[in-house]
N, C-alpha and C. Protein backbone atom coordinates (compact mmCIF):
# COMPACT_ATOMS: atom_id res chain seq x y z
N UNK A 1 -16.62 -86.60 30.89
CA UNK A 1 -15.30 -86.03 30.73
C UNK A 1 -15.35 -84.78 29.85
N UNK A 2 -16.30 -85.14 28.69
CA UNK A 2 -16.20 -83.69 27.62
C UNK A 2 -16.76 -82.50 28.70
N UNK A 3 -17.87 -82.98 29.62
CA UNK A 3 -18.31 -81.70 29.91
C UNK A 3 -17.93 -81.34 31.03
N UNK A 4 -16.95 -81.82 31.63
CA UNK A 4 -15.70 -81.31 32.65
C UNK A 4 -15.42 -79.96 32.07
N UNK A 5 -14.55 -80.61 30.66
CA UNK A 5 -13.46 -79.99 29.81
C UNK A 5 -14.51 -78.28 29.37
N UNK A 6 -15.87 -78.66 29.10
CA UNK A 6 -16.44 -77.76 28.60
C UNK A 6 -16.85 -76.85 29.55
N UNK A 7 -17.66 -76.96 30.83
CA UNK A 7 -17.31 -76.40 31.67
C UNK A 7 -16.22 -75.42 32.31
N UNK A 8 -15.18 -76.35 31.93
CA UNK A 8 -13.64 -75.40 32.07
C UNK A 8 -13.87 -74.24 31.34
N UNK A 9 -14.13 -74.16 30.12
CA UNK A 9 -13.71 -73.78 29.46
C UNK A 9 -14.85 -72.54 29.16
N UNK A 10 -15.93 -72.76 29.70
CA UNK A 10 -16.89 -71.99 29.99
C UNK A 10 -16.45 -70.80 30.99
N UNK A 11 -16.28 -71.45 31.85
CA UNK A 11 -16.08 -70.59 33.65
C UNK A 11 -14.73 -69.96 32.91
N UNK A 12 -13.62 -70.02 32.42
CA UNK A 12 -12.26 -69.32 32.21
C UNK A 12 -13.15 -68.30 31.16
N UNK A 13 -14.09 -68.24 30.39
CA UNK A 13 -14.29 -67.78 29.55
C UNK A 13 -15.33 -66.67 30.25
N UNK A 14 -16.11 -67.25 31.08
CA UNK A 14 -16.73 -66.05 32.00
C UNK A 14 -15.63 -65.18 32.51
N UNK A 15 -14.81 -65.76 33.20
CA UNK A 15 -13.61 -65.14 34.20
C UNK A 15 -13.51 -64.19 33.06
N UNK A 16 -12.35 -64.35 32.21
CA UNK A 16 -12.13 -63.53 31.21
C UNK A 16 -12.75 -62.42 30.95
N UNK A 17 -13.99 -62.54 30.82
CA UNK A 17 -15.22 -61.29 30.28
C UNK A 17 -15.47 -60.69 31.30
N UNK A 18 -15.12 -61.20 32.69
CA UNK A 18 -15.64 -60.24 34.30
C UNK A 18 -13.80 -59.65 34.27
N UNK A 19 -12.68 -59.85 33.86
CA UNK A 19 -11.31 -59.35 33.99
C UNK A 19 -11.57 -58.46 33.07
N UNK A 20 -12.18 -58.21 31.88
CA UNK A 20 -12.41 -57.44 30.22
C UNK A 20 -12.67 -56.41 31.00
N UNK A 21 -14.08 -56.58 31.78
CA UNK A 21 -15.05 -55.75 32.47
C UNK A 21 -14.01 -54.38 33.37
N UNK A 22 -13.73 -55.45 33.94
CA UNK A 22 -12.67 -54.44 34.76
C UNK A 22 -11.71 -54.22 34.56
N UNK A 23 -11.12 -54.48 33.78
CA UNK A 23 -10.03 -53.84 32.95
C UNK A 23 -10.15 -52.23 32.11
N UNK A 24 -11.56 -52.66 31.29
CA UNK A 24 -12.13 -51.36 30.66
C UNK A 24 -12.11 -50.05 31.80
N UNK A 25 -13.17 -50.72 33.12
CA UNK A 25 -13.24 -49.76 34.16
C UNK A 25 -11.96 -48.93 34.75
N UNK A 26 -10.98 -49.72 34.58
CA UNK A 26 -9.50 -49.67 35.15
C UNK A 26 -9.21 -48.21 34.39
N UNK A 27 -9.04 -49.25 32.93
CA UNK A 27 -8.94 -47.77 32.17
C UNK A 27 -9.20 -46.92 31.70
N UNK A 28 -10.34 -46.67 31.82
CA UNK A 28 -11.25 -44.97 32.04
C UNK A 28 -10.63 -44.25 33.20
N UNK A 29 -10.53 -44.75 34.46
CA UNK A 29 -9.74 -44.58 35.56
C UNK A 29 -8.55 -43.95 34.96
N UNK A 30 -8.19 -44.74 34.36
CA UNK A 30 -6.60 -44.25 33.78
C UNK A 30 -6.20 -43.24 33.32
N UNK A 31 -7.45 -42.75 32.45
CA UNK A 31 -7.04 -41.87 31.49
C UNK A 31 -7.15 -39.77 32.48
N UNK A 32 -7.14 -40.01 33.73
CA UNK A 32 -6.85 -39.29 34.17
C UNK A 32 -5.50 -38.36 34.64
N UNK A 33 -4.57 -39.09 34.33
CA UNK A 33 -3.35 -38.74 33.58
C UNK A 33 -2.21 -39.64 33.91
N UNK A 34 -0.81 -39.16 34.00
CA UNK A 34 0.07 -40.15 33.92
C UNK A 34 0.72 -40.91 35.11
N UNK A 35 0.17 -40.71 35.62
CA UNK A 35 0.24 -40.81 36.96
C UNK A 35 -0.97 -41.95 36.91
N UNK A 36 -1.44 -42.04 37.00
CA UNK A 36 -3.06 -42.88 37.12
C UNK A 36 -2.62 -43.83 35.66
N UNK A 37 -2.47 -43.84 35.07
CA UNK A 37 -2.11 -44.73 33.90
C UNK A 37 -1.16 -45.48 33.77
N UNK A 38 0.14 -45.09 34.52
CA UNK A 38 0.70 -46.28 34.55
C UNK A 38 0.46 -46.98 35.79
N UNK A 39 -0.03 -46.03 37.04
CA UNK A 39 -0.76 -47.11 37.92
C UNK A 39 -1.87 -48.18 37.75
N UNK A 40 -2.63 -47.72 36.87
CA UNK A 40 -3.84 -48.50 36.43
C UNK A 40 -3.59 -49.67 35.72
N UNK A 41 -2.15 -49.34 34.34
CA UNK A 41 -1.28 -50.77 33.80
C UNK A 41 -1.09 -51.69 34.22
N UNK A 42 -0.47 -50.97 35.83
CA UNK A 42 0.01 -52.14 36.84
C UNK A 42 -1.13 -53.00 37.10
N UNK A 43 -1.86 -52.39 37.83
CA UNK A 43 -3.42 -52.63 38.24
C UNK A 43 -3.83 -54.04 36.98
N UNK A 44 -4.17 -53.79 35.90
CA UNK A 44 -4.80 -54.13 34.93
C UNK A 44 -4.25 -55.36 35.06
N UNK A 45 -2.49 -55.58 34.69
CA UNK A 45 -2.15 -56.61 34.87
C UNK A 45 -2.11 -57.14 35.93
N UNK A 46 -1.96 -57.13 37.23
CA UNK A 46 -2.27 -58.08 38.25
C UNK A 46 -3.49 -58.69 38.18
N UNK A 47 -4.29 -58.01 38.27
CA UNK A 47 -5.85 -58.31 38.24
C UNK A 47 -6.08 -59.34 37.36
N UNK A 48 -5.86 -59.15 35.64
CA UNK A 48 -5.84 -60.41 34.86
C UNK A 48 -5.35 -61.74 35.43
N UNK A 49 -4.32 -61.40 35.83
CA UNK A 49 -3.11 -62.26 36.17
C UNK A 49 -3.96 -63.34 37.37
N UNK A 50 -4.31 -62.50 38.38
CA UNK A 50 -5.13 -63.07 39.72
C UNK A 50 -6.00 -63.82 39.30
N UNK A 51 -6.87 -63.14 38.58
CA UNK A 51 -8.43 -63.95 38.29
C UNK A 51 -7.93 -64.57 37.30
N UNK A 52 -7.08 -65.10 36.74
CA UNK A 52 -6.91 -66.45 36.01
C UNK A 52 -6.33 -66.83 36.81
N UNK A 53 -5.27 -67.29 37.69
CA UNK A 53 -4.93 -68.18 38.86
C UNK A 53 -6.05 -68.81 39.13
N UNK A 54 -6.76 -67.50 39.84
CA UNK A 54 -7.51 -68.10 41.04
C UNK A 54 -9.16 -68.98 40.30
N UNK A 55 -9.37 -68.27 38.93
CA UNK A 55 -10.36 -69.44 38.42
C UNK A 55 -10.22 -70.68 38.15
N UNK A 56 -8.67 -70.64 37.54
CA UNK A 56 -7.62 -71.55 37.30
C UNK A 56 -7.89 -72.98 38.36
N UNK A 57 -7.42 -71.93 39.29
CA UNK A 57 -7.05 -73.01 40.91
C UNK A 57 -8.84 -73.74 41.06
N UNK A 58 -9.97 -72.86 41.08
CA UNK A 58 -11.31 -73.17 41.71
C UNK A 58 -11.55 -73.91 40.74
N UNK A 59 -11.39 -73.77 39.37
CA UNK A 59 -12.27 -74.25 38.31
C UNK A 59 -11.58 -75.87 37.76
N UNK A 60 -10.09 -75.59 37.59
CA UNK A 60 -9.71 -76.70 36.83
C UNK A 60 -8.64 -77.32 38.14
N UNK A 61 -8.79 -77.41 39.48
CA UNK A 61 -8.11 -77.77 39.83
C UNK A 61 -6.68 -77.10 39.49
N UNK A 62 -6.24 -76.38 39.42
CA UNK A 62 -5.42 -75.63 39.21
C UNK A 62 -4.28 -76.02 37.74
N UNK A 63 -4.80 -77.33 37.04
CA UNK A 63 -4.36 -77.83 36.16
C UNK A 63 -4.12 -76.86 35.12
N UNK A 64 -3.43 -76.61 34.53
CA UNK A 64 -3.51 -75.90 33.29
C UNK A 64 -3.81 -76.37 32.37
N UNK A 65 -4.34 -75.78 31.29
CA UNK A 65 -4.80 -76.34 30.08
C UNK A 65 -4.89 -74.95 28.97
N UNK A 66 -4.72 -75.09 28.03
CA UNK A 66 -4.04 -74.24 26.97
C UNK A 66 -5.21 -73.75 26.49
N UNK A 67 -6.02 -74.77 26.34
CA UNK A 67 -7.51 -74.11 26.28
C UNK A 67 -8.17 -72.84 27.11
N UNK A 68 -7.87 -73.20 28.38
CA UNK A 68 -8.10 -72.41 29.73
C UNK A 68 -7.81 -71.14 29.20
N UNK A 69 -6.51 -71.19 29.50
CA UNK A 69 -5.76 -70.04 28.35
C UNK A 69 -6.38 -69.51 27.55
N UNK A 70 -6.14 -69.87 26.43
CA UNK A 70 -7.12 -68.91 24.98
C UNK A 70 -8.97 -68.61 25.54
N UNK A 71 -9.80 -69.48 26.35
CA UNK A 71 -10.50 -69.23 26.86
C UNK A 71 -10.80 -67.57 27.44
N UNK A 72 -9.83 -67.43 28.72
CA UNK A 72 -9.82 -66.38 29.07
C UNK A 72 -9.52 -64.97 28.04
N UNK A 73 -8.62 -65.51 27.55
CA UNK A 73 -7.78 -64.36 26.76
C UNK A 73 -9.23 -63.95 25.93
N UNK A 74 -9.56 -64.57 25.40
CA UNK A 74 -10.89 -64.56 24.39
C UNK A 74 -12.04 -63.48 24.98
N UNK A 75 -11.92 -64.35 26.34
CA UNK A 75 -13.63 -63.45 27.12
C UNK A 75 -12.66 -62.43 27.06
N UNK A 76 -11.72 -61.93 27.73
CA UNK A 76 -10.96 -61.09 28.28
C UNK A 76 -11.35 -59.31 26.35
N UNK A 77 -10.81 -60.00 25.45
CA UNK A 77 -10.90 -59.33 24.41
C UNK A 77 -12.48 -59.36 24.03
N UNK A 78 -12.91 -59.79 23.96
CA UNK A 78 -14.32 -60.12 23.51
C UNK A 78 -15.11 -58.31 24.63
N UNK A 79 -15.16 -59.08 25.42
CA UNK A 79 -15.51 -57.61 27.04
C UNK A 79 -15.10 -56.13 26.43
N UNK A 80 -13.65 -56.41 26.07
CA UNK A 80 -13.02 -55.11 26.04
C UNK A 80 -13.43 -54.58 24.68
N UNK A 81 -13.89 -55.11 23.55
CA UNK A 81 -14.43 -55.01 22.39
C UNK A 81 -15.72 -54.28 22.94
N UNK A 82 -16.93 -54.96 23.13
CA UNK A 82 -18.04 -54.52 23.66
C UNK A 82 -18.19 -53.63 24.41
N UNK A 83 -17.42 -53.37 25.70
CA UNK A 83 -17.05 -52.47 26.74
C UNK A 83 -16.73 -51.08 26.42
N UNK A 84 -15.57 -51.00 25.29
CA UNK A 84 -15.24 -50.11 24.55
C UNK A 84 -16.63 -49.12 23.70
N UNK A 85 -17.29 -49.90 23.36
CA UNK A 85 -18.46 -49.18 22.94
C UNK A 85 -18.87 -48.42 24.14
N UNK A 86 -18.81 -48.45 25.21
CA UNK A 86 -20.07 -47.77 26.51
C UNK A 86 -18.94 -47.11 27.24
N UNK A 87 -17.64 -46.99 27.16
CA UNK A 87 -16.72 -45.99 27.48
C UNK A 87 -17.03 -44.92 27.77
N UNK A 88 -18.03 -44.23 27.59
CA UNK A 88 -18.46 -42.54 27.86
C UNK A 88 -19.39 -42.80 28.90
N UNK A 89 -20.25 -44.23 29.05
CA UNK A 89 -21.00 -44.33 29.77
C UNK A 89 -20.26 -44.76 30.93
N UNK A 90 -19.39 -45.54 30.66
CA UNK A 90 -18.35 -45.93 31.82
C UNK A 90 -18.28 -44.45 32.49
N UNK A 91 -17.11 -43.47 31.87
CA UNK A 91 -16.68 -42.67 32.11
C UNK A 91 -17.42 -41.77 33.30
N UNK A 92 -18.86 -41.82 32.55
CA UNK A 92 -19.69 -40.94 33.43
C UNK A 92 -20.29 -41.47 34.78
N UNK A 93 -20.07 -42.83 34.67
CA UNK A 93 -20.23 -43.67 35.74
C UNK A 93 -19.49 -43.18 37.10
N UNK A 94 -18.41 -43.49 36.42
CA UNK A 94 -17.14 -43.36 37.57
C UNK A 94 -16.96 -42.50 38.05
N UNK A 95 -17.61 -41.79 37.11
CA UNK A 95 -17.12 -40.12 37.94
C UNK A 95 -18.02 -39.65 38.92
N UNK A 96 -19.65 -40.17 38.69
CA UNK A 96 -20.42 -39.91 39.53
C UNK A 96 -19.71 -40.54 40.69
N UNK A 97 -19.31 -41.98 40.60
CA UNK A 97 -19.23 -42.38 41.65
C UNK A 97 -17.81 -42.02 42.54
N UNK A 98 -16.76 -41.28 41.68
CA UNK A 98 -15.21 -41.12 42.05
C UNK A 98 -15.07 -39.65 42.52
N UNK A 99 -16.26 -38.61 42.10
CA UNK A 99 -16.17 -37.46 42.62
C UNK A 99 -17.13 -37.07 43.80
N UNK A 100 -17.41 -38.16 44.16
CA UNK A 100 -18.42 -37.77 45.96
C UNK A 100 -16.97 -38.38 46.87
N UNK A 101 -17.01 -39.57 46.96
CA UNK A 101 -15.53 -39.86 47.07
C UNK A 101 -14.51 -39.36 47.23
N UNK A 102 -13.91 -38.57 46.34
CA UNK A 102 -13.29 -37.83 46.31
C UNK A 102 -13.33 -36.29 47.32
N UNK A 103 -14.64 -36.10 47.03
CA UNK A 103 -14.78 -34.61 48.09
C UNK A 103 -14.87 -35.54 49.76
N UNK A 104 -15.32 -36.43 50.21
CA UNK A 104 -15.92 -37.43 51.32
C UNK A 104 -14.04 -37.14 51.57
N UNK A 105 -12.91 -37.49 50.90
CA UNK A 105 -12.08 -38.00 51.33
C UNK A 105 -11.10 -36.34 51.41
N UNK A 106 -11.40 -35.63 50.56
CA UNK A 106 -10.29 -34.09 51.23
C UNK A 106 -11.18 -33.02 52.22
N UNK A 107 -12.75 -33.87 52.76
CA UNK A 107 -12.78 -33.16 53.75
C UNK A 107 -12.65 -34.04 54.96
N UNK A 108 -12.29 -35.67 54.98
CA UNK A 108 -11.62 -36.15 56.38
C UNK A 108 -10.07 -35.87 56.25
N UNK A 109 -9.64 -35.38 55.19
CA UNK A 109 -8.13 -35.24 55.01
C UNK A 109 -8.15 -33.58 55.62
N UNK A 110 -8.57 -32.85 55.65
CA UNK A 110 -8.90 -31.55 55.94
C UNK A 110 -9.26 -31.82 57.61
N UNK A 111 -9.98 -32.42 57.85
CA UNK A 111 -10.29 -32.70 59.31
C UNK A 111 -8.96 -33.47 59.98
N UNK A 112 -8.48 -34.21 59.46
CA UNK A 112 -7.11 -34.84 60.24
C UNK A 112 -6.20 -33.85 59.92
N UNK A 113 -6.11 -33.05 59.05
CA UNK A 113 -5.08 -32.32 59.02
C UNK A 113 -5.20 -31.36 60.70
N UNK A 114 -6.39 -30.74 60.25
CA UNK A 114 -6.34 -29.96 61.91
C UNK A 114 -6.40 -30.33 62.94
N UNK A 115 -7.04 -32.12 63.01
CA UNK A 115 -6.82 -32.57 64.34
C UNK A 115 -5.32 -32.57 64.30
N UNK A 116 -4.54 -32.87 62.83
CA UNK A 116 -2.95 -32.99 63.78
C UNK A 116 -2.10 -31.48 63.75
N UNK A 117 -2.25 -30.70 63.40
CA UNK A 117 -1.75 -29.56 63.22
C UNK A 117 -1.05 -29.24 64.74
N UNK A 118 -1.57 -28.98 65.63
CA UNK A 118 -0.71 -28.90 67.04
C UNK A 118 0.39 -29.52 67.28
N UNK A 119 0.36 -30.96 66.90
CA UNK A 119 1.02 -32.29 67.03
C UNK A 119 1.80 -31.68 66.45
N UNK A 120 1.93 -31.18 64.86
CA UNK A 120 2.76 -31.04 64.08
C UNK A 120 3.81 -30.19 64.42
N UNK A 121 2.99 -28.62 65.06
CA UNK A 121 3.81 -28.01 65.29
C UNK A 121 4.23 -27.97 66.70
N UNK A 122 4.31 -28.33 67.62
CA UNK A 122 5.44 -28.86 68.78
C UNK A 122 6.26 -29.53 68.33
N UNK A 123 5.90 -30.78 67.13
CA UNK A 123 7.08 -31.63 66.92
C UNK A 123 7.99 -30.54 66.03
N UNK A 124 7.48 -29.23 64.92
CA UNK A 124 8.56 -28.95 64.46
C UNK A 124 9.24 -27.58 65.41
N UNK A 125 8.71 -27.45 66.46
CA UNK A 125 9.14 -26.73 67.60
C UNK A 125 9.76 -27.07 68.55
N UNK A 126 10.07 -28.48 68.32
CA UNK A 126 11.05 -29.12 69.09
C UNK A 126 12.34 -29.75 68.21
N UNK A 127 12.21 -29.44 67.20
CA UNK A 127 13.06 -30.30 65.97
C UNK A 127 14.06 -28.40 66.19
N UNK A 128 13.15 -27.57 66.02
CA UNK A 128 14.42 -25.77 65.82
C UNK A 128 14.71 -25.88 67.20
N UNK A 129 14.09 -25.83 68.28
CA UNK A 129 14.90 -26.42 69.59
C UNK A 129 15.86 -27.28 69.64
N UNK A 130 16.39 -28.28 69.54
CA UNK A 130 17.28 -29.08 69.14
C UNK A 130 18.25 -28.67 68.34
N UNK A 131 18.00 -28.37 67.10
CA UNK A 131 19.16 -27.63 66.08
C UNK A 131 19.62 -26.34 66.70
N UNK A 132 18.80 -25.57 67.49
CA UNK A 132 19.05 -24.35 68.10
C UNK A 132 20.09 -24.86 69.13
N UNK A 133 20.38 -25.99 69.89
CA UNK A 133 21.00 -26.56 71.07
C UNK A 133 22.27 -27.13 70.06
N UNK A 134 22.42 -27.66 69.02
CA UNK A 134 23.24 -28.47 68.56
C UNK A 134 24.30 -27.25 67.71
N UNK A 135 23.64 -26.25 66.97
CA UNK A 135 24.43 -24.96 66.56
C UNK A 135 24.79 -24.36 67.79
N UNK A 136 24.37 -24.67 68.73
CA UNK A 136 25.13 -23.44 70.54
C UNK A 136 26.34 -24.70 70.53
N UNK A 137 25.87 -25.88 70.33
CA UNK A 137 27.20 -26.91 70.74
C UNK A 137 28.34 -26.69 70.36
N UNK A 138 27.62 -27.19 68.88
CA UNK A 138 28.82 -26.81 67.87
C UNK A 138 30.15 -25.61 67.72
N UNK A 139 28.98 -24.24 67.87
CA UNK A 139 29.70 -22.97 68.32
C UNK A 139 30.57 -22.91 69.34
N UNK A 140 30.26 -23.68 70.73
CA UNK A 140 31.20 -23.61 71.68
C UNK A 140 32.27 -24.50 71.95
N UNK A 141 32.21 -25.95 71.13
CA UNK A 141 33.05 -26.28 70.64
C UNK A 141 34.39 -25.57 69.52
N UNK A 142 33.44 -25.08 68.73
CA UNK A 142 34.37 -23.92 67.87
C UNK A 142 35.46 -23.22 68.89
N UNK A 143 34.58 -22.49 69.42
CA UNK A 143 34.82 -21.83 70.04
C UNK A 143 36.30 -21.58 71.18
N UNK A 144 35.91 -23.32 72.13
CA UNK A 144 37.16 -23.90 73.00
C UNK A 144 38.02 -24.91 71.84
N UNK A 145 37.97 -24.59 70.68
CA UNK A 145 38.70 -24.88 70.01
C UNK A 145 39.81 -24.31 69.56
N UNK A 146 39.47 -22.78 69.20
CA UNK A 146 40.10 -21.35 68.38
C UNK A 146 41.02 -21.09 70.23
N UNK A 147 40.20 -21.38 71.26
CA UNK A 147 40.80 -21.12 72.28
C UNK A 147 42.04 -22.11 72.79
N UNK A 148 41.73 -23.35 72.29
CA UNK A 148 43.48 -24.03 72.75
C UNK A 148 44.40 -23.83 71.35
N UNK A 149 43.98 -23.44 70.13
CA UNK A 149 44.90 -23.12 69.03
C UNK A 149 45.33 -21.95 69.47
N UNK A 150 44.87 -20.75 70.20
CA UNK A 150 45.41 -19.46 70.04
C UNK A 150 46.28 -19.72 71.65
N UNK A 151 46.15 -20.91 72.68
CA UNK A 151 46.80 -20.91 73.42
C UNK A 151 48.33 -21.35 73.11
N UNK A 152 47.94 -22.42 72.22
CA UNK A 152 49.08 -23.01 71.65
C UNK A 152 50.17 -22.06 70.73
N UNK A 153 49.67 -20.93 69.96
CA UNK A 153 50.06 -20.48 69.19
C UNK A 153 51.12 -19.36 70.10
N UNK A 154 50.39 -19.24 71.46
CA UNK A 154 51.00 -18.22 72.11
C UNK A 154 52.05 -19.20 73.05
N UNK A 155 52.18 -20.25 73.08
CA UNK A 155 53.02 -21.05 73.61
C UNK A 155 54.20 -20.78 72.86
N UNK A 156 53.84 -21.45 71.46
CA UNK A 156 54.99 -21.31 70.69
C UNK A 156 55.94 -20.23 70.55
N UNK A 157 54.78 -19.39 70.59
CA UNK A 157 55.45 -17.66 70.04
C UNK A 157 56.26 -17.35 71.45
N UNK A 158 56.39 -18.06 72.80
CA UNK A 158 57.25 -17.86 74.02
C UNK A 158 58.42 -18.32 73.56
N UNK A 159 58.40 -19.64 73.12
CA UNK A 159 59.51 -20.32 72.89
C UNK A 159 59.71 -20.00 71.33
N UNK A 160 60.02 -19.53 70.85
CA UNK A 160 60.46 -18.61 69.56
C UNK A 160 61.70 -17.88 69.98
N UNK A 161 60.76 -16.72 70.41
CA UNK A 161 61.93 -15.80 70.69
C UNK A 161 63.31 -15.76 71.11
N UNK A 162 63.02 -16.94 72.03
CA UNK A 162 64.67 -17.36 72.90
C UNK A 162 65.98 -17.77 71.53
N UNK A 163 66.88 -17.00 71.75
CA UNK A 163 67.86 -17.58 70.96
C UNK A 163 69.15 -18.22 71.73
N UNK A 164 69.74 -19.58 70.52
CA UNK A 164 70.70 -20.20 70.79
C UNK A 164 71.91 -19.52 71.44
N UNK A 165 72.30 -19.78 72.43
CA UNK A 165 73.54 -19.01 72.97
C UNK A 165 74.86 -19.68 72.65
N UNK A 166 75.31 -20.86 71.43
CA UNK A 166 76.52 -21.14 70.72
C UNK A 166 77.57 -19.60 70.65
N UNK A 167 78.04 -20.47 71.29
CA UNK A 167 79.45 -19.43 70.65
C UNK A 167 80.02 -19.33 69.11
N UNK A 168 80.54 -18.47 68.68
CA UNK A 168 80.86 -18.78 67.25
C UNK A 168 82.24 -18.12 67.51
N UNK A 169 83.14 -19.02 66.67
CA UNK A 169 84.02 -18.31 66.53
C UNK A 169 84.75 -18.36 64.82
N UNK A 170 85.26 -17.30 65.16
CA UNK A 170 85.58 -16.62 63.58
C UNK A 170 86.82 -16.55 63.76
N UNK A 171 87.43 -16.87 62.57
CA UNK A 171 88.70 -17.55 62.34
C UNK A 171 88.99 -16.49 61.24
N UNK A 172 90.09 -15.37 61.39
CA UNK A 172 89.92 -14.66 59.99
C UNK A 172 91.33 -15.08 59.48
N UNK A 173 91.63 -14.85 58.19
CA UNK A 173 92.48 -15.24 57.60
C UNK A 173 93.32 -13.93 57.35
């Protein structure tokens, strides 16, 4: 039974120090600016969050135990203590590995751009076609619009002119 418990408490405590691990990595990542940092926050915390579930679930039967807990948290700080020391080495890591990557990915982004570029522009050559058809609409709507107001207006102005033919009569004193 103890060495169930110890076991547990082992494996949450590995987990922990492999979440430290990548957490540190996360945030070297991060510090590329603000944008990347609070994405990486997010990041950081799910990730903790996951790999204690899921050691949680494999290791202890998904039982919780408070131990489990401080376990992880422990490796988790312990990693990031140590880790923190090799930060520049991290740093230089990532970059070797984040700036081939990086060029690999804005020259297929550069290549799809021109495979779609045609695509693009028919679709926005059919989008000023359309607005070009919908401003002629519009206009000629205007248009047989100003034309039954000025019919109307000349209706009225027929029947205006006509005056009442009452007789009046004047009564003088």
């Amino acid at each position: 039974m103890i060495l169930v418990e110890c076991g547990i408490f082992a494996a949450m405590f590995l987990s922990g120090m492999a979440a430290g691990i990548l957490a540190v990595s996360l945030d070297v990542i991060g510090k590329a600016g603000k944008a990347a940092r609070a994405v990486t926050d997010v990041m950081i915390a799910a990730e903790m969050g996951a790999l204690y579930f899921i050691t949680l679930y494999h290791v202890a039967c998904g039982v919780f135990r408070l131990y489990s807990l401080a376990a992880f948290l422990f490796g988790a700080l312990l990693a990031r203590v140590l880790c923190k020391r090799f930060e520049p080495t991290f740093r230089r890591v990532m970059r070797r590995l984040v700036e081939p990557l990086a060029s690999a990915y804005g020259k297929a982004l550069s290549r799809w751009e021109n495979f779609l570029r045609p695509y693009r522009e028919k679709r926005a050559a059919r989008r000023l076609a359309r607005q070009a058809a919908r401003e002629e609409k519009k206009a000629s709507k205007r248009a047989l619009t100003e034309e039954k107001r000025e019919a109307k207006k000349a209706s009225f102005a027929k029947k205006l002119p006509r005056k009442n033919k009452i007789a009046r009569i004047v009564v003088e004193r």
